[in-house]
Protein backbone atom coordinates (compact mmCIF):
# COMPACT_ATOMS: atom_id res chain seq x y z
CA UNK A 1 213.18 -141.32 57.03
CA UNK A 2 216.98 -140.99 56.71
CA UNK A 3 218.86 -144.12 58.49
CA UNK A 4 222.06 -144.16 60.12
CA UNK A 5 222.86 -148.10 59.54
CA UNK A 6 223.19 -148.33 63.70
CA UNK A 7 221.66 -151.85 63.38
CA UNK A 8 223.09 -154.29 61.62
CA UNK A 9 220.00 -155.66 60.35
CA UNK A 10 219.26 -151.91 58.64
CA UNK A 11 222.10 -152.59 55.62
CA UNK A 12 220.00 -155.96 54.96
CA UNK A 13 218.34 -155.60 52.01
CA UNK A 14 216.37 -158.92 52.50
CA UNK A 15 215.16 -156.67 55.47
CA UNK A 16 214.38 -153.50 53.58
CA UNK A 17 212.35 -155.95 51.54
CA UNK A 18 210.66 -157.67 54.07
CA UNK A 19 209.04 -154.21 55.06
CA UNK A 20 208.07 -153.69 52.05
CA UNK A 21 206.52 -157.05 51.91
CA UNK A 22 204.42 -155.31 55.21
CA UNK A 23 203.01 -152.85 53.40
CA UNK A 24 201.87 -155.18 50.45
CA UNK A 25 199.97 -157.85 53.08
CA UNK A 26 197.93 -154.85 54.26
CA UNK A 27 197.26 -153.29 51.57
CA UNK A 28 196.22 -156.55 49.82
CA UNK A 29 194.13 -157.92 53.48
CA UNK A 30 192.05 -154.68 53.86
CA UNK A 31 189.88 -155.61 50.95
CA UNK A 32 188.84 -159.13 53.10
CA UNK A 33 185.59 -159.18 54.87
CA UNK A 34 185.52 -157.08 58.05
CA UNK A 35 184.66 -160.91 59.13
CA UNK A 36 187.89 -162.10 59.07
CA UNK A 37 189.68 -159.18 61.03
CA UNK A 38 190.64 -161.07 63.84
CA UNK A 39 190.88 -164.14 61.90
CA UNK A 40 192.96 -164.61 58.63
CA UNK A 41 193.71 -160.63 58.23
CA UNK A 42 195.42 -161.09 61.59
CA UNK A 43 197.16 -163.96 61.12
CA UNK A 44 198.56 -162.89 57.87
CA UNK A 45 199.58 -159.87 58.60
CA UNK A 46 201.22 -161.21 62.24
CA UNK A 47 202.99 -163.83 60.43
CA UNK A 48 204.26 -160.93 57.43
CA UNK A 49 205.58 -158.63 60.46
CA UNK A 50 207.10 -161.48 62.02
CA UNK A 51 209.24 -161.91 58.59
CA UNK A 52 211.00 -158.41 59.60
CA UNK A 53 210.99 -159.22 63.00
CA UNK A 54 212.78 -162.23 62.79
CA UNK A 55 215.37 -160.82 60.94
CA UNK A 56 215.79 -157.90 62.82
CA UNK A 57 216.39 -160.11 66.14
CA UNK A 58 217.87 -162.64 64.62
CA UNK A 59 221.03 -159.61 63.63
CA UNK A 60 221.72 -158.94 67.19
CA UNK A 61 222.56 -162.98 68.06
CA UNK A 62 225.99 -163.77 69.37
CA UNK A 63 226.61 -166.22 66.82
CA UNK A 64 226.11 -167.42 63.33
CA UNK A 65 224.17 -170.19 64.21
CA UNK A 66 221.45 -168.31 66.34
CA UNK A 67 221.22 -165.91 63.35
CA UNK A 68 220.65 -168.68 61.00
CA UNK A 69 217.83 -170.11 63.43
CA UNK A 70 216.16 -167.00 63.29
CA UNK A 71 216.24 -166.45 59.57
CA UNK A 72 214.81 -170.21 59.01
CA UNK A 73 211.85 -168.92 61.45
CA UNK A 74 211.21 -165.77 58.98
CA UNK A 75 211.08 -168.44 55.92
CA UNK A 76 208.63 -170.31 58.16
CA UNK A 77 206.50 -167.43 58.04
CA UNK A 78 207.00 -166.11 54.73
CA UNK A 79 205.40 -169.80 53.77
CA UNK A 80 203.06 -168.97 56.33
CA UNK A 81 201.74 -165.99 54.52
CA UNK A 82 201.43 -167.52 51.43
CA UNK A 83 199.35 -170.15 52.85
CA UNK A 84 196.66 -167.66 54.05
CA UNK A 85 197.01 -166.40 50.32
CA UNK A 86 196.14 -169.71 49.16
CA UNK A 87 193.51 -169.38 51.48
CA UNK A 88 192.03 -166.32 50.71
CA UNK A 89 192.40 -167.04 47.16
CA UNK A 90 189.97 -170.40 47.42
CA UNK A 91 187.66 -168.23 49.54
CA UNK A 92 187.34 -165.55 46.73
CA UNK A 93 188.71 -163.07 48.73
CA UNK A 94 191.06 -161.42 46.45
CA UNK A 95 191.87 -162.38 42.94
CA UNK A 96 194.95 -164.38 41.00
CA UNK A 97 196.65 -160.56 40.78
CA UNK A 98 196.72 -159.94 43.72
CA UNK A 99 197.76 -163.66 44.46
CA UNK A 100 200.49 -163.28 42.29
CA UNK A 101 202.09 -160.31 43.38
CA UNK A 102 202.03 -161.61 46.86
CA UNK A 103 203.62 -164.65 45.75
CA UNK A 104 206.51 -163.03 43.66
CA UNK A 105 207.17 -161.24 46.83
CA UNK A 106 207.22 -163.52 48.94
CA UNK A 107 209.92 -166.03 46.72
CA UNK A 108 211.87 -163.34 46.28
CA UNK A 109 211.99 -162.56 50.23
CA UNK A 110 212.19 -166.38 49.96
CA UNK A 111 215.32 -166.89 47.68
CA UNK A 112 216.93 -163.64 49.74
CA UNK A 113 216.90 -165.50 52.95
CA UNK A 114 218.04 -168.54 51.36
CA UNK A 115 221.49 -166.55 50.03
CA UNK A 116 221.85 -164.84 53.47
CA UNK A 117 221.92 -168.36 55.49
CA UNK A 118 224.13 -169.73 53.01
CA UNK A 119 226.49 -166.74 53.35
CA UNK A 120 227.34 -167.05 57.39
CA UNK A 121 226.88 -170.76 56.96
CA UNK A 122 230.63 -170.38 55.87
């Protein structure tokens, strides 16, 4: 898929990682128990999307500040996905590897967002 960098938010690599991130939560969450499809698979994966989507919105504000407010919400759910890792780790549904890569995802998604409110908090 070539890009055109139309949106702002497409030349943010916290956002290019963030998809990525995506694809990891449901790769990851379709090994849980067909049980917990419309209960911690959903959330999880609502709350990883919403990392992207956050951004992505968040781009298009009229002003620093509204930007900022919308990449604090995509940290809110970045620590929201790790939670239901947490969660599905003391539940046995997926083991410390796959804990672990979530997690180093996630703080690095974590640590990006961190930089990129700092930098328009100029």
């Amino acid at each position: 898929m070539k890009n055109k960098g139309y949106f702002r938010f497409e030349k943010l690599e916290v956002w290019k990682d963030a998809r990525e991130f995506v694809l990891l939560v449901y790769k990851v969450t379709s090994g849980f128990p067909s049980t917990e499809r419309f209960g911690l698979v959903d959330q999880i994966r609502r709350a990883a999307v919403s990392i992207a989507l956050n951004i992505a919105e968040g781009s298009t504000k009229g002003s620093d500040a509204d930007f900022r407010r919308f990449l604090k919400m995509a940290q809110g759910s970045v620590n929201e996905v790790v939670t239901g890792f947490y969660l599905a780790i003391d539940l046995k549904f997926i083991n410390q590897d796959q804990f672990d890569k979530v997690y180093d995802s996630a703080l690095k998604i974590n640590a990006k967002l961190n930089a990129l409110i700092k930098s328009i908090s100029r």
